[in-house]
PDB file of N, CA and C in Angstrom:
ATOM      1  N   UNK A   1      12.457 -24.148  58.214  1.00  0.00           N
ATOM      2  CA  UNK A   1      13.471 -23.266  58.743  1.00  0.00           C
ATOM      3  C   UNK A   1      12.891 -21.862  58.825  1.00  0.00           C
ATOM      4  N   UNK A   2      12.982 -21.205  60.090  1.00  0.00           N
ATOM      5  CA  UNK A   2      12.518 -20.234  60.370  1.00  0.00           C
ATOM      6  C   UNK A   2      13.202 -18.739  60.583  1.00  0.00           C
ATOM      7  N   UNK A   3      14.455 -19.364  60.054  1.00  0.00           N
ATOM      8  CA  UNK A   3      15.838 -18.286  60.121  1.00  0.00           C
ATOM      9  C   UNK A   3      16.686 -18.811  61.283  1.00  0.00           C
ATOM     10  N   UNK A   4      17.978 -18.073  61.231  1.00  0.00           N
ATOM     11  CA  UNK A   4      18.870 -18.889  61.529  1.00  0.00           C
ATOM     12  C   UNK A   4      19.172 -18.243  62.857  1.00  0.00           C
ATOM     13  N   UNK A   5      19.821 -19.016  63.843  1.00  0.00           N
ATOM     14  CA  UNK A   5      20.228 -17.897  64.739  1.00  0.00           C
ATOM     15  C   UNK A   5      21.629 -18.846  65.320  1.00  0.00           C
ATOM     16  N   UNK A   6      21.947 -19.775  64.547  1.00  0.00           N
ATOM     17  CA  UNK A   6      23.392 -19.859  64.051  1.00  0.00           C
ATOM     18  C   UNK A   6      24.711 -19.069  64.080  1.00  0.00           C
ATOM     19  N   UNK A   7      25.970 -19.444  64.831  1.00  0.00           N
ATOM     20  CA  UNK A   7      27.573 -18.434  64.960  1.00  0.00           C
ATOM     21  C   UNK A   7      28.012 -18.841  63.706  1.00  0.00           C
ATOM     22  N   UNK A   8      29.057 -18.400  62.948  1.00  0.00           N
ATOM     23  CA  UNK A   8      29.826 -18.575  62.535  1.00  0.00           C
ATOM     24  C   UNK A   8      29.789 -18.551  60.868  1.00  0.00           C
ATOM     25  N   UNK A   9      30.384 -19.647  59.921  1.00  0.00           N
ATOM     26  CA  UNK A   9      30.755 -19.288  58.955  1.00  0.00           C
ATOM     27  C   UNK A   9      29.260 -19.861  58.098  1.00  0.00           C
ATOM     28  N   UNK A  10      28.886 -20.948  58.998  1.00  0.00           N
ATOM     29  CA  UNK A  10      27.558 -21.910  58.381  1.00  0.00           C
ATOM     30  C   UNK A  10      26.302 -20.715  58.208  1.00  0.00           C
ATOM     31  N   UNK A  11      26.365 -20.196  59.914  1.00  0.00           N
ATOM     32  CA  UNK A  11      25.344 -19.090  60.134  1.00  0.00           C
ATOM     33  C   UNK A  11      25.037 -18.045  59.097  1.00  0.00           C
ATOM     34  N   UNK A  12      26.331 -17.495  59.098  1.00  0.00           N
ATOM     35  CA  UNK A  12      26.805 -16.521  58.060  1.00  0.00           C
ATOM     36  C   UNK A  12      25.991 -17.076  56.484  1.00  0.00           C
ATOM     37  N   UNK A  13      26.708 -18.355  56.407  1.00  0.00           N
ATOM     38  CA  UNK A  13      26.197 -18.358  55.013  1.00  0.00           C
ATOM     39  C   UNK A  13      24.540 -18.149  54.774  1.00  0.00           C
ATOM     40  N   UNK A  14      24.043 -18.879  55.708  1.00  0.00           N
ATOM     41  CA  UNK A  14      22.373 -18.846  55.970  1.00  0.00           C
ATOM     42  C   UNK A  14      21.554 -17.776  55.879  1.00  0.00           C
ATOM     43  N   UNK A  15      22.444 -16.809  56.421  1.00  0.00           N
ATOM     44  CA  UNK A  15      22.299 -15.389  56.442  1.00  0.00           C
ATOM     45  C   UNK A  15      22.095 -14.735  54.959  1.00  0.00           C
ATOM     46  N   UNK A  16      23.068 -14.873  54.750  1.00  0.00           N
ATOM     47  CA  UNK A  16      23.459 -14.269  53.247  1.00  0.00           C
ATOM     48  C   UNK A  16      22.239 -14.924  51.668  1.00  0.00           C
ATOM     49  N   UNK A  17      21.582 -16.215  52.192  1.00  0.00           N
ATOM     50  CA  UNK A  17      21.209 -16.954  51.336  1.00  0.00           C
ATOM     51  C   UNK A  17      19.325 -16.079  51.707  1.00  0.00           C
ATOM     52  N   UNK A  18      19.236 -15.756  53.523  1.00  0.00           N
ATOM     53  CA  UNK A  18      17.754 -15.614  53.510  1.00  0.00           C
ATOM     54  C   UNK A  18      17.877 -14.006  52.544  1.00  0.00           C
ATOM     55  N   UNK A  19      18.954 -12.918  52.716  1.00  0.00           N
ATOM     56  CA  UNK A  19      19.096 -11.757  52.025  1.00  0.00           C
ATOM     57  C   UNK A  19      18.841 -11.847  51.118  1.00  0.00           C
ATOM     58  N   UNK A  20      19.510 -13.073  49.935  1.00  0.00           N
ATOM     59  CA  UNK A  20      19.625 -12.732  48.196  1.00  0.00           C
ATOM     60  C   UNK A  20      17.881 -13.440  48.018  1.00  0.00           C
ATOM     61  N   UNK A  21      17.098 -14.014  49.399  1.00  0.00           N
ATOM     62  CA  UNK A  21      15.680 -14.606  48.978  1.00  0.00           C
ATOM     63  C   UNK A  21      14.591 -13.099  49.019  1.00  0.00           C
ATOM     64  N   UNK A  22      15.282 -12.513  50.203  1.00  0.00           N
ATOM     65  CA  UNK A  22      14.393 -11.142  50.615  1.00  0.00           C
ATOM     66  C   UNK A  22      14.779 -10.624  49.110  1.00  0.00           C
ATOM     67  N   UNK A  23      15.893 -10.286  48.790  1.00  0.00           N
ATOM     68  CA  UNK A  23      16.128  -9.082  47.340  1.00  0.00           C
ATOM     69  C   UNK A  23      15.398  -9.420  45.918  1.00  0.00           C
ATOM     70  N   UNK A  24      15.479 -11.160  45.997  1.00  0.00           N
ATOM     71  CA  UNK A  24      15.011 -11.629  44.837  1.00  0.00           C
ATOM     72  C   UNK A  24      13.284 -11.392  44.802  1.00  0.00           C
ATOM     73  N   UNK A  25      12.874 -11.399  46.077  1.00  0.00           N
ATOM     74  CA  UNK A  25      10.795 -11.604  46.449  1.00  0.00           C
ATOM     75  C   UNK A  25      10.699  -9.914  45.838  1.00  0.00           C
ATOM     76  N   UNK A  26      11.772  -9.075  46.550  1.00  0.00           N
ATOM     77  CA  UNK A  26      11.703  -7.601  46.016  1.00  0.00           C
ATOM     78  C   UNK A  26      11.851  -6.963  44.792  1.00  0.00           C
ATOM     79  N   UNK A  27      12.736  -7.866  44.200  1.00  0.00           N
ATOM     80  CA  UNK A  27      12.499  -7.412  42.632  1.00  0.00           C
ATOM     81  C   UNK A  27      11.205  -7.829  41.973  1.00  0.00           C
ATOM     82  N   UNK A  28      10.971  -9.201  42.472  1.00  0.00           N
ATOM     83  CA  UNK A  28       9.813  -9.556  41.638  1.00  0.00           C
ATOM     84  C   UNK A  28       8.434  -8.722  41.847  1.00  0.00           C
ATOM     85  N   UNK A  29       8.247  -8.148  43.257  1.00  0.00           N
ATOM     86  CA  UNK A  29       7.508  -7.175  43.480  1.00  0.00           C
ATOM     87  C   UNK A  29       7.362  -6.043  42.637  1.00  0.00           C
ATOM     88  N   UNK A  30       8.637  -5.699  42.529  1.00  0.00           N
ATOM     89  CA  UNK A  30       8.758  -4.116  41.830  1.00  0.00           C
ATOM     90  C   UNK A  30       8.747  -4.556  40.301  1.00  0.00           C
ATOM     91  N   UNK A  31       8.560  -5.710  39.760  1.00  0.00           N
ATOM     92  CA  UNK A  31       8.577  -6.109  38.630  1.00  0.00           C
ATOM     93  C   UNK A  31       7.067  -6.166  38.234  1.00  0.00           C
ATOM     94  N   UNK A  32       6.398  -6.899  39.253  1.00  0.00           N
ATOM     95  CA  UNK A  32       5.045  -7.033  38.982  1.00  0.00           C
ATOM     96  C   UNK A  32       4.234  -5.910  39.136  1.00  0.00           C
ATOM     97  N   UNK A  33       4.749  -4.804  39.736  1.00  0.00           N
ATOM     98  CA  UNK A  33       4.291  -3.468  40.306  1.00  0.00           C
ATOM     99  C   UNK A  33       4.138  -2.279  38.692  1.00  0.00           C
ATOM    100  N   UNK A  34       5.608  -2.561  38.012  1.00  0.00           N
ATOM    101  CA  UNK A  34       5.575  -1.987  36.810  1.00  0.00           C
ATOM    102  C   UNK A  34       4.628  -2.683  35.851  1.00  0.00           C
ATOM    103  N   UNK A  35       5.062  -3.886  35.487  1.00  0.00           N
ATOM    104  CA  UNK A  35       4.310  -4.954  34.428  1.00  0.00           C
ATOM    105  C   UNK A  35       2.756  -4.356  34.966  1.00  0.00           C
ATOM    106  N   UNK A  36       1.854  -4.210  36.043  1.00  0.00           N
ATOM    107  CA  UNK A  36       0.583  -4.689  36.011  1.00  0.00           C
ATOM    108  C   UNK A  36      -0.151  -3.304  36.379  1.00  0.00           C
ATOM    109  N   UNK A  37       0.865  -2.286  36.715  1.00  0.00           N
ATOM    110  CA  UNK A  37       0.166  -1.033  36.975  1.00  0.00           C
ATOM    111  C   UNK A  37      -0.153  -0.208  35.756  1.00  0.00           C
ATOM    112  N   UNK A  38       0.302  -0.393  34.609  1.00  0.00           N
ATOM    113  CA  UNK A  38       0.512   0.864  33.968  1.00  0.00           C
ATOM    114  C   UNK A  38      -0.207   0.625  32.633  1.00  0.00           C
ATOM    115  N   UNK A  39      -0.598   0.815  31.643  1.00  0.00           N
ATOM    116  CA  UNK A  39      -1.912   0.928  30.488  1.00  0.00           C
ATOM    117  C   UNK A  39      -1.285  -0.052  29.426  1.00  0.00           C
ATOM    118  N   UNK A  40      -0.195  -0.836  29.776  1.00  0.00           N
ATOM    119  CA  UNK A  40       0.221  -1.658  28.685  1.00  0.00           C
ATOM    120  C   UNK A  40      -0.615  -3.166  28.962  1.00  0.00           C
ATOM    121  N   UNK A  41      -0.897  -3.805  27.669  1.00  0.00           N
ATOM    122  CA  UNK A  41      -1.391  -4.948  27.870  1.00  0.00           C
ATOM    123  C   UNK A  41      -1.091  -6.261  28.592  1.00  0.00           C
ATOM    124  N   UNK A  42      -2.412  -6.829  28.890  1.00  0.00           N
ATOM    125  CA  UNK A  42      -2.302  -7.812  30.098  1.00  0.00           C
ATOM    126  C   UNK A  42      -1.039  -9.203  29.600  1.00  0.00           C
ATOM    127  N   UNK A  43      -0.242  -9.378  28.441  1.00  0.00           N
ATOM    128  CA  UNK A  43       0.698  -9.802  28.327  1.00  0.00           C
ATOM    129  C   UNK A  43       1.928  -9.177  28.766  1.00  0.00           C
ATOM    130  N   UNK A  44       1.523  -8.243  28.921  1.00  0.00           N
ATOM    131  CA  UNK A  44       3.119  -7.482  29.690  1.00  0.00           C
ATOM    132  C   UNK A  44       3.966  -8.514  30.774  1.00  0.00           C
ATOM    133  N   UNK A  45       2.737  -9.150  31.547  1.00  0.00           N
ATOM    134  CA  UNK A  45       2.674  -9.832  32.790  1.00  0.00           C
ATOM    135  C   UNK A  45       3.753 -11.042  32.210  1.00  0.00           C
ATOM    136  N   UNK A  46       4.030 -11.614  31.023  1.00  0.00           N
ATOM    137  CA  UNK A  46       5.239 -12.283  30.740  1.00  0.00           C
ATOM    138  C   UNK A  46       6.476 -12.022  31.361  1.00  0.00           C
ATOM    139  N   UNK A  47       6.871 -10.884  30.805  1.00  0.00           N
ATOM    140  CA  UNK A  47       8.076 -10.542  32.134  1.00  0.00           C
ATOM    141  C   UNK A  47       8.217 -10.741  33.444  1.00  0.00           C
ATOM    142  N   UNK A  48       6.890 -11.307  34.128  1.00  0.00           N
ATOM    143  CA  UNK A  48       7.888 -11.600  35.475  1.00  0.00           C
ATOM    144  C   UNK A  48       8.221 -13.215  35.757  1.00  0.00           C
ATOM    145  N   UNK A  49       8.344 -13.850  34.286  1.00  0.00           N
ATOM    146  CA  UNK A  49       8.785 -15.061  34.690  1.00  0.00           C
ATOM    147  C   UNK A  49       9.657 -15.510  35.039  1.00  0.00           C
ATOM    148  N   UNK A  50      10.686 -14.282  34.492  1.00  0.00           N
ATOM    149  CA  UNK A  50      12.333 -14.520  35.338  1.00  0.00           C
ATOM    150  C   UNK A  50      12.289 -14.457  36.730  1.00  0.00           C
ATOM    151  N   UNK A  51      11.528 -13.455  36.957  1.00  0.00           N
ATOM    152  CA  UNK A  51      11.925 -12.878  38.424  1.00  0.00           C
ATOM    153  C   UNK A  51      11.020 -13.929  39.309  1.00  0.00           C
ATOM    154  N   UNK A  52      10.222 -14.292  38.937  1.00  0.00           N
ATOM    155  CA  UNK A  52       9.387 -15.671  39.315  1.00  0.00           C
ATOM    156  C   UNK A  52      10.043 -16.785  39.595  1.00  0.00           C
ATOM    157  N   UNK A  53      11.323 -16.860  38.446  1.00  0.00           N
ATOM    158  CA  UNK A  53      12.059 -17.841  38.536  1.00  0.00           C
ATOM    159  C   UNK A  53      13.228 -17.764  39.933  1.00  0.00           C
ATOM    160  N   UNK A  54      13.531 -16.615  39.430  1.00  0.00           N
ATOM    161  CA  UNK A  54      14.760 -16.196  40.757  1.00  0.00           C
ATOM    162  C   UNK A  54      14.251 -16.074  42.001  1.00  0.00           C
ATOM    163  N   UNK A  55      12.899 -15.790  42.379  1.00  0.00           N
ATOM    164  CA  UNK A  55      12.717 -15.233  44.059  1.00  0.00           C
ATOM    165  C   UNK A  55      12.391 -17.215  44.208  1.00  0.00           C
ATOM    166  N   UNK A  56      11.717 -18.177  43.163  1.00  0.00           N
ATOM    167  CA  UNK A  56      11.782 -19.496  43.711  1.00  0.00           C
ATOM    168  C   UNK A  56      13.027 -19.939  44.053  1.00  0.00           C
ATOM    169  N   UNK A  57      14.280 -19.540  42.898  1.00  0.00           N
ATOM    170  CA  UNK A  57      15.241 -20.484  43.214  1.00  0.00           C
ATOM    171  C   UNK A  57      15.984 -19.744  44.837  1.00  0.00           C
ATOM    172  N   UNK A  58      15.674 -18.362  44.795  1.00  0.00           N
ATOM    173  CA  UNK A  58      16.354 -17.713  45.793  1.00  0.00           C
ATOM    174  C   UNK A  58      15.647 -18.592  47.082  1.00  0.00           C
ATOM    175  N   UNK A  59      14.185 -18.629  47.564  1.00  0.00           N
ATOM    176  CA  UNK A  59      13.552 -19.224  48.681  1.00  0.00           C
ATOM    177  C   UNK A  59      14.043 -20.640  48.884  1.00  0.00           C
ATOM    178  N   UNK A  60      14.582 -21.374  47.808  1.00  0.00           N
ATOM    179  CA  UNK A  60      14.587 -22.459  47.710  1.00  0.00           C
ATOM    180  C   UNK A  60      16.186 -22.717  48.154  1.00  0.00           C
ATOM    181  N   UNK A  61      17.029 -21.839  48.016  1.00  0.00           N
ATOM    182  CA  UNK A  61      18.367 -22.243  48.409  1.00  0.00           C
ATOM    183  C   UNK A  61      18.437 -21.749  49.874  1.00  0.00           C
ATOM    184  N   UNK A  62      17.665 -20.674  49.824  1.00  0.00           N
ATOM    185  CA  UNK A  62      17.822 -20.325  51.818  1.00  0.00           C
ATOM    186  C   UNK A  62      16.848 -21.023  52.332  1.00  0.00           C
ATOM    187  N   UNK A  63      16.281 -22.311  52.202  1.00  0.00           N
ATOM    188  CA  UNK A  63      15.323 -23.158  53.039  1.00  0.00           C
ATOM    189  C   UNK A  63      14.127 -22.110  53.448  1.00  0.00           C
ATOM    190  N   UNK A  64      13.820 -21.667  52.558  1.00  0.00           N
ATOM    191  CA  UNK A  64      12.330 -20.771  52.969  1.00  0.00           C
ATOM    192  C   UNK A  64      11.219 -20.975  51.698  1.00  0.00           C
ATOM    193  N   UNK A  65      11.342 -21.781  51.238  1.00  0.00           N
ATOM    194  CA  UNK A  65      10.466 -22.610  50.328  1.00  0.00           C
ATOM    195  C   UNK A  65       8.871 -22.769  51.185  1.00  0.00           C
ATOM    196  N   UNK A  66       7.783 -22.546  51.160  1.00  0.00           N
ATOM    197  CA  UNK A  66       7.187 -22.343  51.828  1.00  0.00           C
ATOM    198  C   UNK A  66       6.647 -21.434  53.101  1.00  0.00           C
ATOM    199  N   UNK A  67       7.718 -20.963  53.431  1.00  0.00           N
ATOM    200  CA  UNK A  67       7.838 -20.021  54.323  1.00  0.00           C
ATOM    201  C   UNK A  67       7.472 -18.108  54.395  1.00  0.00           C
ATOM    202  N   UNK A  68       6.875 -18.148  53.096  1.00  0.00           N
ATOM    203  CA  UNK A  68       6.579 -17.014  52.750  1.00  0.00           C
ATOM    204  C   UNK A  68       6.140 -16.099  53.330  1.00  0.00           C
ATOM    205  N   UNK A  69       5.712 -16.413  54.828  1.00  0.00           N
ATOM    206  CA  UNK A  69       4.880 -15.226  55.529  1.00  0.00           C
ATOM    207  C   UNK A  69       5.938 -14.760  56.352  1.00  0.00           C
ATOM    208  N   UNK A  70       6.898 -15.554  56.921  1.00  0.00           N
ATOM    209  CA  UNK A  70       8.322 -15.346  57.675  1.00  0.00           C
ATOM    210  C   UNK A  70       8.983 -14.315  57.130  1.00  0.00           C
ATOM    211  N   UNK A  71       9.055 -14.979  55.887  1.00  0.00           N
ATOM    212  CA  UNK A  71      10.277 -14.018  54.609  1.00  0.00           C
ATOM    213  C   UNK A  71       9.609 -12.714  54.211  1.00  0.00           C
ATOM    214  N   UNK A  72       8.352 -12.475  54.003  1.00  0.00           N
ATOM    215  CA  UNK A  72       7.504 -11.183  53.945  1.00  0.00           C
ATOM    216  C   UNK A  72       7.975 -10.392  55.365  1.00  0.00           C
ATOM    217  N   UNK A  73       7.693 -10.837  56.178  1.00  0.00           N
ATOM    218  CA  UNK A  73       8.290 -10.644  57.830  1.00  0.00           C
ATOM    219  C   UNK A  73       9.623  -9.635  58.005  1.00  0.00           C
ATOM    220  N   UNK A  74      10.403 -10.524  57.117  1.00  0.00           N
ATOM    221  CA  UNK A  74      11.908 -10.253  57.108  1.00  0.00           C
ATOM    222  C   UNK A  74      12.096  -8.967  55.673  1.00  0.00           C
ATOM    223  N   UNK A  75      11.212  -8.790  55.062  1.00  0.00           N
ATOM    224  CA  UNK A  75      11.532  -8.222  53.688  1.00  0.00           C
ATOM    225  C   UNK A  75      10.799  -6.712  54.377  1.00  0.00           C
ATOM    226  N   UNK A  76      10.054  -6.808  54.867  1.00  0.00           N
ATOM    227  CA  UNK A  76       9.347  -5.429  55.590  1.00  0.00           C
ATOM    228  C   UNK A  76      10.311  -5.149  56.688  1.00  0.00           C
ATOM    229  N   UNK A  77      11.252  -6.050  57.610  1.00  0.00           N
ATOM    230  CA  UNK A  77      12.313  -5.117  58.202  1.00  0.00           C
ATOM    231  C   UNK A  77      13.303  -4.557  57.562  1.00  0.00           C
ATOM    232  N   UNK A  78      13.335  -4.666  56.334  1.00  0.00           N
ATOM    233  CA  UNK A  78      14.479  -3.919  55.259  1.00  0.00           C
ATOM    234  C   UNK A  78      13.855  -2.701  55.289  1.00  0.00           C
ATOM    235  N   UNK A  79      12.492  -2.430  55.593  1.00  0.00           N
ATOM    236  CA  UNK A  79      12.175  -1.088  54.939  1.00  0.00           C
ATOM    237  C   UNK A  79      11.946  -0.665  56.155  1.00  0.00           C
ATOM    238  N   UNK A  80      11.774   1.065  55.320  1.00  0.00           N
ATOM    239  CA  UNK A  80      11.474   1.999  56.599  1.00  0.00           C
ATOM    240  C   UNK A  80      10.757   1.877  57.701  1.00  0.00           C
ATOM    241  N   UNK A  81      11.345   2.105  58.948  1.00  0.00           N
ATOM    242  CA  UNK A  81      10.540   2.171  59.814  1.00  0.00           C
ATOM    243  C   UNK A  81       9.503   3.032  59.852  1.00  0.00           C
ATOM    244  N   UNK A  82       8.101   2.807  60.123  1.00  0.00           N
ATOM    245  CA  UNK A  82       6.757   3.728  60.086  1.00  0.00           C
ATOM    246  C   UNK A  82       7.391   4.889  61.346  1.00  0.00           C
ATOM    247  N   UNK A  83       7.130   6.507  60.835  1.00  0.00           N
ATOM    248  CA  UNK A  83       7.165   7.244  61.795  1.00  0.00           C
ATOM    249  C   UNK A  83       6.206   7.331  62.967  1.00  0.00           C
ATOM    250  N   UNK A  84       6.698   7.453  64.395  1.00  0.00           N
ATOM    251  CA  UNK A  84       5.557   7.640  65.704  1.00  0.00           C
ATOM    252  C   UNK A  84       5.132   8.908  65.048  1.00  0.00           C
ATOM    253  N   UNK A  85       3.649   8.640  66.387  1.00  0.00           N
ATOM    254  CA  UNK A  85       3.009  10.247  65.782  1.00  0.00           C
ATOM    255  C   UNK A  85       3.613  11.393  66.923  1.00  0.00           C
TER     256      UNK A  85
END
């Protein structure tokens, strides 16, 4: 599944399921970003097993289980658009 382009309440839900996969890949980012940047030891990296846990179960309920380069795709149109020069 490559995202949905689905009407209605089904669509909708599909929708809502690829969002909580984009938010969940984003925490775990900003999780692994703190845990691995900063002078605390290389066990720190324990903590992102939750969030490890949640961005799987999140990919896994919006059918993007594998799909990771799509959903990266979709997680970079959340963010700022790059300014023209």
């Amino acid at each position: 599944m490559y995202g949905t382009r689905s009407t209605g309440k089904q669509g909708q839900q599909a929708k809502n399921h690829e969002l909580a996969a984009a938010q969940a890949c984003l925490r775990l980012l900003h999780t692994a970003r703190a845990a691995l940047s900063g002078t605390e030891p290389p066990s720190t990296a324990s903590v992102l097993a939750v969030p490890i846990a949640e961005a799987d179960e999140a990919l896994r309920r919006a059918g993007l289980a594998g799909n990771e380069e799509w959903l990266l795709d979709r997680i970079y149109d959340l963010g700022p658009k790059p300014e023209s020069p």
